[in-house]
N, C-alpha and C. Protein backbone atom coordinates (compact mmCIF):
# COMPACT_ATOMS: atom_id res chain seq x y z
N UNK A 1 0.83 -1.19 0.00
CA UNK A 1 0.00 0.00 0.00
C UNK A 1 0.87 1.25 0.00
N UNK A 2 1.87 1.51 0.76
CA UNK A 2 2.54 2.41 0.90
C UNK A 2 3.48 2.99 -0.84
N UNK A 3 3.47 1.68 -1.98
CA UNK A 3 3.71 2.14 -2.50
C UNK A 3 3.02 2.98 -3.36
N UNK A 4 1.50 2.48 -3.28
CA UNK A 4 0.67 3.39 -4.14
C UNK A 4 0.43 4.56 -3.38
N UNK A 5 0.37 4.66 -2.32
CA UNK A 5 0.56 6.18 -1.36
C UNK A 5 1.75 6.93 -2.11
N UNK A 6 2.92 6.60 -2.36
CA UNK A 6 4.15 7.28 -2.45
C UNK A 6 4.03 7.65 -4.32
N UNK A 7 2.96 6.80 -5.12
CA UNK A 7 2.86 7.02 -6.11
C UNK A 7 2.04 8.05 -6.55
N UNK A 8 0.69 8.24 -6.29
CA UNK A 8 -0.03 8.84 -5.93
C UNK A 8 0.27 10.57 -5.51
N UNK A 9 1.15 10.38 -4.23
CA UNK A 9 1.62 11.75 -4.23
C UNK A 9 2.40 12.00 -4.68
N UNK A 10 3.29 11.53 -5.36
CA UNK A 10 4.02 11.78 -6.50
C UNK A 10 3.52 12.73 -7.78
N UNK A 11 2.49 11.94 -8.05
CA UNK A 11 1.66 13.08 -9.20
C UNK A 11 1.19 14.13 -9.07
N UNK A 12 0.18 14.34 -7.71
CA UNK A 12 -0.17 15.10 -7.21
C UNK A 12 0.69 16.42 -7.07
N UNK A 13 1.77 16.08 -6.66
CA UNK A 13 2.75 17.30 -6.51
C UNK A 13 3.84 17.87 -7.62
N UNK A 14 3.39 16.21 -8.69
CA UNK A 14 4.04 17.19 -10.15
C UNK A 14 2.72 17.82 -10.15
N UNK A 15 2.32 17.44 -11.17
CA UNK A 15 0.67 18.31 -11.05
C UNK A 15 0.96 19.74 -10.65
N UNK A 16 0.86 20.21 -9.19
CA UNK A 16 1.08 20.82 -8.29
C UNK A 16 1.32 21.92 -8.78
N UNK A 17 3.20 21.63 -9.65
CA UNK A 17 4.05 22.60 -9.51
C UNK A 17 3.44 23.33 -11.00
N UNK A 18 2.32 22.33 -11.68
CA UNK A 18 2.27 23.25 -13.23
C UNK A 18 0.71 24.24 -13.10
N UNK A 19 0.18 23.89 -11.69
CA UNK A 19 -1.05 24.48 -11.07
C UNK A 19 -0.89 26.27 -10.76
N UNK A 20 -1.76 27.33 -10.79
CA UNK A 20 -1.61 28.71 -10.51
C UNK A 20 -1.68 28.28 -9.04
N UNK A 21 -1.28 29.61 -8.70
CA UNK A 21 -1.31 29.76 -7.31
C UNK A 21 -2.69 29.89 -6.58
N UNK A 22 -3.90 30.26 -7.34
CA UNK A 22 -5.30 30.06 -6.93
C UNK A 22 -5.69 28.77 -7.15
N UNK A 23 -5.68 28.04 -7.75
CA UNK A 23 -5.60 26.72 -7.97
C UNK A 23 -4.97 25.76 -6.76
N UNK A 24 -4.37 26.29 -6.64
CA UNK A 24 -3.20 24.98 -5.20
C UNK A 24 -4.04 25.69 -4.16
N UNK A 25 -4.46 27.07 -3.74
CA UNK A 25 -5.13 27.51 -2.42
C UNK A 25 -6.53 26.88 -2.60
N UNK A 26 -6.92 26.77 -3.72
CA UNK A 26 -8.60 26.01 -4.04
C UNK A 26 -8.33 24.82 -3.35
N UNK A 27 -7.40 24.05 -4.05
CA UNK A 27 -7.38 22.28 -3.63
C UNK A 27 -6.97 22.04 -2.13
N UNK A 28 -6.45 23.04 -1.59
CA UNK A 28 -5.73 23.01 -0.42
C UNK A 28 -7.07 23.41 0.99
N UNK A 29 -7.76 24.10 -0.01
CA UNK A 29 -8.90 24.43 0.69
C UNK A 29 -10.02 23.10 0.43
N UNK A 30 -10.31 22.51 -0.13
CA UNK A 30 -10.89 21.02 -0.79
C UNK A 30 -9.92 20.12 0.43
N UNK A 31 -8.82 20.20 0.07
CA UNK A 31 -8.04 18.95 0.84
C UNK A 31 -8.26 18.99 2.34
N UNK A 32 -8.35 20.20 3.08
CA UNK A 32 -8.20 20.32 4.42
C UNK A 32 -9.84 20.12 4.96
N UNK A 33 -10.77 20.63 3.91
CA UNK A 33 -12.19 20.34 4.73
C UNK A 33 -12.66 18.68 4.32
N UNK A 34 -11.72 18.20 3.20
CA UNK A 34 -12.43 16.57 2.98
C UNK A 34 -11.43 15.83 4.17
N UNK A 35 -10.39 16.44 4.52
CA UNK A 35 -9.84 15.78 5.75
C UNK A 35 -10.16 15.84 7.32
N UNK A 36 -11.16 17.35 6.87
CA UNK A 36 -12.21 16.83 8.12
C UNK A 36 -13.42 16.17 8.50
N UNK A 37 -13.92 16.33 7.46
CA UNK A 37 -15.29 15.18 6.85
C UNK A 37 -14.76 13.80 7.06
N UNK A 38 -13.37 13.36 6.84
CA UNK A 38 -13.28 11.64 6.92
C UNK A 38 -12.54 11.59 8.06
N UNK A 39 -11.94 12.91 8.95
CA UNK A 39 -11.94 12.53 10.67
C UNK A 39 -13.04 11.76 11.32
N UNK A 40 -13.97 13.22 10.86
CA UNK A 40 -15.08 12.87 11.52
C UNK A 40 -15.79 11.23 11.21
N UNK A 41 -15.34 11.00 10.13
CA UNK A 41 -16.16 9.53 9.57
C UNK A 41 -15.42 8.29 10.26
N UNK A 42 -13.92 8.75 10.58
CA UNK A 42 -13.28 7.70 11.20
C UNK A 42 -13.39 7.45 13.00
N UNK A 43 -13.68 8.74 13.09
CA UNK A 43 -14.02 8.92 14.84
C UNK A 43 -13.93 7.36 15.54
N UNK A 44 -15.26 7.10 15.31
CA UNK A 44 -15.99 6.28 15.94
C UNK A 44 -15.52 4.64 15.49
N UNK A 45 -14.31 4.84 14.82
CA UNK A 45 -14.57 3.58 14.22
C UNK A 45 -12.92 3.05 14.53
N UNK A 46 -12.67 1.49 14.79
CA UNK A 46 -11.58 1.30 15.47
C UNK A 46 -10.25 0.78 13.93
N UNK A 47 -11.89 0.39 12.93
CA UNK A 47 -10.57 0.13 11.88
C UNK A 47 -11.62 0.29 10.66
N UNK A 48 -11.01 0.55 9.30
CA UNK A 48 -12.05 1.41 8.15
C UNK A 48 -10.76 0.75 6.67
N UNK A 49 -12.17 0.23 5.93
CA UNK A 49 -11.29 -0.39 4.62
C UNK A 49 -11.45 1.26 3.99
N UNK A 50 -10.36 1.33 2.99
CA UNK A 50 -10.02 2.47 2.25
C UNK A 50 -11.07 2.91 1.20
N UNK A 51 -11.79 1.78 0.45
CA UNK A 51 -12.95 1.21 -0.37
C UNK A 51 -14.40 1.84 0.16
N UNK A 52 -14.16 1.69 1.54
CA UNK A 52 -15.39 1.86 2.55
C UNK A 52 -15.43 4.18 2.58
N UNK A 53 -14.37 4.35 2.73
CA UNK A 53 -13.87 5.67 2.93
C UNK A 53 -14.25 6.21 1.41
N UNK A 54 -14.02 5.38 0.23
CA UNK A 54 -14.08 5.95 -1.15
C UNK A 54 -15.65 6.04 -1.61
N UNK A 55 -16.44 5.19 -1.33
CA UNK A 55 -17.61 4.79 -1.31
C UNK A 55 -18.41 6.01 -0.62
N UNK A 56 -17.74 6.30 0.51
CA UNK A 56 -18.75 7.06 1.39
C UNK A 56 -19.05 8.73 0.86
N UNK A 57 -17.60 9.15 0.15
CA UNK A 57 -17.14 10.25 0.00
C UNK A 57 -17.02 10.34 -1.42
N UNK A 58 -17.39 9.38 -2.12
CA UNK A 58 -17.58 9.40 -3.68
C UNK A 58 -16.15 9.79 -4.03
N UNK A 59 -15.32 9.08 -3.67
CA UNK A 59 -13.98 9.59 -4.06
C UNK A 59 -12.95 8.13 -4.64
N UNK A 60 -12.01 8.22 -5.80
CA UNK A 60 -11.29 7.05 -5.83
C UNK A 60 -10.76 6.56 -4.75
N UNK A 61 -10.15 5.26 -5.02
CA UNK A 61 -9.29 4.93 -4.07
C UNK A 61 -8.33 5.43 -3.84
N UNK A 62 -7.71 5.75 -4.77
CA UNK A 62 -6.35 5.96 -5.38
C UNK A 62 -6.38 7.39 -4.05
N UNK A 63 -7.19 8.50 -4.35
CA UNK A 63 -7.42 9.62 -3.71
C UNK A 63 -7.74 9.52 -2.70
N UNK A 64 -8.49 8.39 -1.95
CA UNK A 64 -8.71 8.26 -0.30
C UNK A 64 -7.20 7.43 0.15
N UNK A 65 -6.49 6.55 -0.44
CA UNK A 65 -5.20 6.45 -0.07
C UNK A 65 -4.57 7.75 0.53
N UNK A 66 -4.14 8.50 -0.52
CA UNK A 66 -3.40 9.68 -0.89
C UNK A 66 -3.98 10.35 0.61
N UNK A 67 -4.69 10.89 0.94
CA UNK A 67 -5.56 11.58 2.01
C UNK A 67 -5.17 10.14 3.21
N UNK A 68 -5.37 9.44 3.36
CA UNK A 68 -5.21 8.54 4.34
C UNK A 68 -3.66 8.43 4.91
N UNK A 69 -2.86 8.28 3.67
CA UNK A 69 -1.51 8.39 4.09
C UNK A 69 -0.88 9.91 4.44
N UNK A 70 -1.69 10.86 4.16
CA UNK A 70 -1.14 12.10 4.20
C UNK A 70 -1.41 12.28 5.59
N UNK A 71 -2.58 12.01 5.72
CA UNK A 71 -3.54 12.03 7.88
C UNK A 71 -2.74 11.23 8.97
N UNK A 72 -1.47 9.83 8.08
CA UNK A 72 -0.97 8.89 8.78
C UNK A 72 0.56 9.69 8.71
N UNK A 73 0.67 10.16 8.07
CA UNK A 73 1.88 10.69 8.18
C UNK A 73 1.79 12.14 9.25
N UNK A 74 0.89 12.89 9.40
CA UNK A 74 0.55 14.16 10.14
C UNK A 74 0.48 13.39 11.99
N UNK A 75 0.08 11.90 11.98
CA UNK A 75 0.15 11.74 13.11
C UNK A 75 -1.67 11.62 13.58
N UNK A 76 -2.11 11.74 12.61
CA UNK A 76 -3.72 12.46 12.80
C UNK A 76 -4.55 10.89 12.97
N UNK A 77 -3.73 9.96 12.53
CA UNK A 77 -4.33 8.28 11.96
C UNK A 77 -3.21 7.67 12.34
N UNK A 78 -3.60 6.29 12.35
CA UNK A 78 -2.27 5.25 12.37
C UNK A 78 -2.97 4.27 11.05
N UNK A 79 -1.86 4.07 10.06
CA UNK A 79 -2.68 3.07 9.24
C UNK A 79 -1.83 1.98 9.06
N UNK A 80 -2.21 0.82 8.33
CA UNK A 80 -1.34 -0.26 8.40
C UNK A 80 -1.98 -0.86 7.19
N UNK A 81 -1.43 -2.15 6.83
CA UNK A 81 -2.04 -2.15 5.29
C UNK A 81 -2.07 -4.16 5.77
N UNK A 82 -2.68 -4.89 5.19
CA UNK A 82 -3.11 -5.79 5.37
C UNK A 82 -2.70 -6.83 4.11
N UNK A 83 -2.56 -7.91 3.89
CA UNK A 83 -2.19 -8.63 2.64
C UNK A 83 -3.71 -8.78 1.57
N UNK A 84 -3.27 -8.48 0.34
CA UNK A 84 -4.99 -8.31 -0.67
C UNK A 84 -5.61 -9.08 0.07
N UNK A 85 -7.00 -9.05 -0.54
CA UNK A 85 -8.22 -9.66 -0.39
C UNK A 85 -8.33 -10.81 -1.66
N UNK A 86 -8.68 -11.46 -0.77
CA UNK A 86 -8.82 -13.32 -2.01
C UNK A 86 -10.16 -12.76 -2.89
C-alpha cells in the first residue's frame, strides 16, 4: 500500500508545480475540509477499509489512499495495510 501512497503523491505534486497559485489555495482548501469530513467519519470507528472511505465520499481509491496516508503521516491516523483480499 505504501507504495501506491508514495505514487499517488508523487503526481499530485508534479501536477502541483504546473497548477496557478489560486488553484493549489482552491485544492488546499478542498483537501483540508475533505480531511475533516473523513476525521469525523473515522471517529468512531476502530478500523475502516479504504474502499469503505471511497464509497462514502464518492472519491477514488487511489485519492482516499493519498488523504489517508497524508492524515498517517501528520500523526492524525495510524494506518497499516493488510495482505490483498482473495
Amino acid at each position: 500500500m505504501s507504495k501506491e501512497v508514495f505514487s499517488v503523491a508523487s503526481h499530485s505534486y508534479e501536477l502541483a508545480t504546473y497548477s496557478t497559485p489560486e488553484l493549489r489555495g482552491l485544492f488546499n482548501d478542498w483537501l483540508n475540509e475533505i480531511e475533516r469530513e473523513i476525521m469525523a467519519f473515522l471517529k468512531n470507528r476502530k478500523t475502516v477499509d479504504p474502499d469503505e472511505v471511497a464509497k462514502k465520499f464518492r472519491l477514488k481509491r487511489k485519492s482516499v489512499i493519498f488523504i489517508l496516508g497524508k492524515l498517517a503521516g501528520e500523526g492524525k491516523i495510524k494506518m497499516r495495510a493488510s495482505g490483498a483480499k482473495a
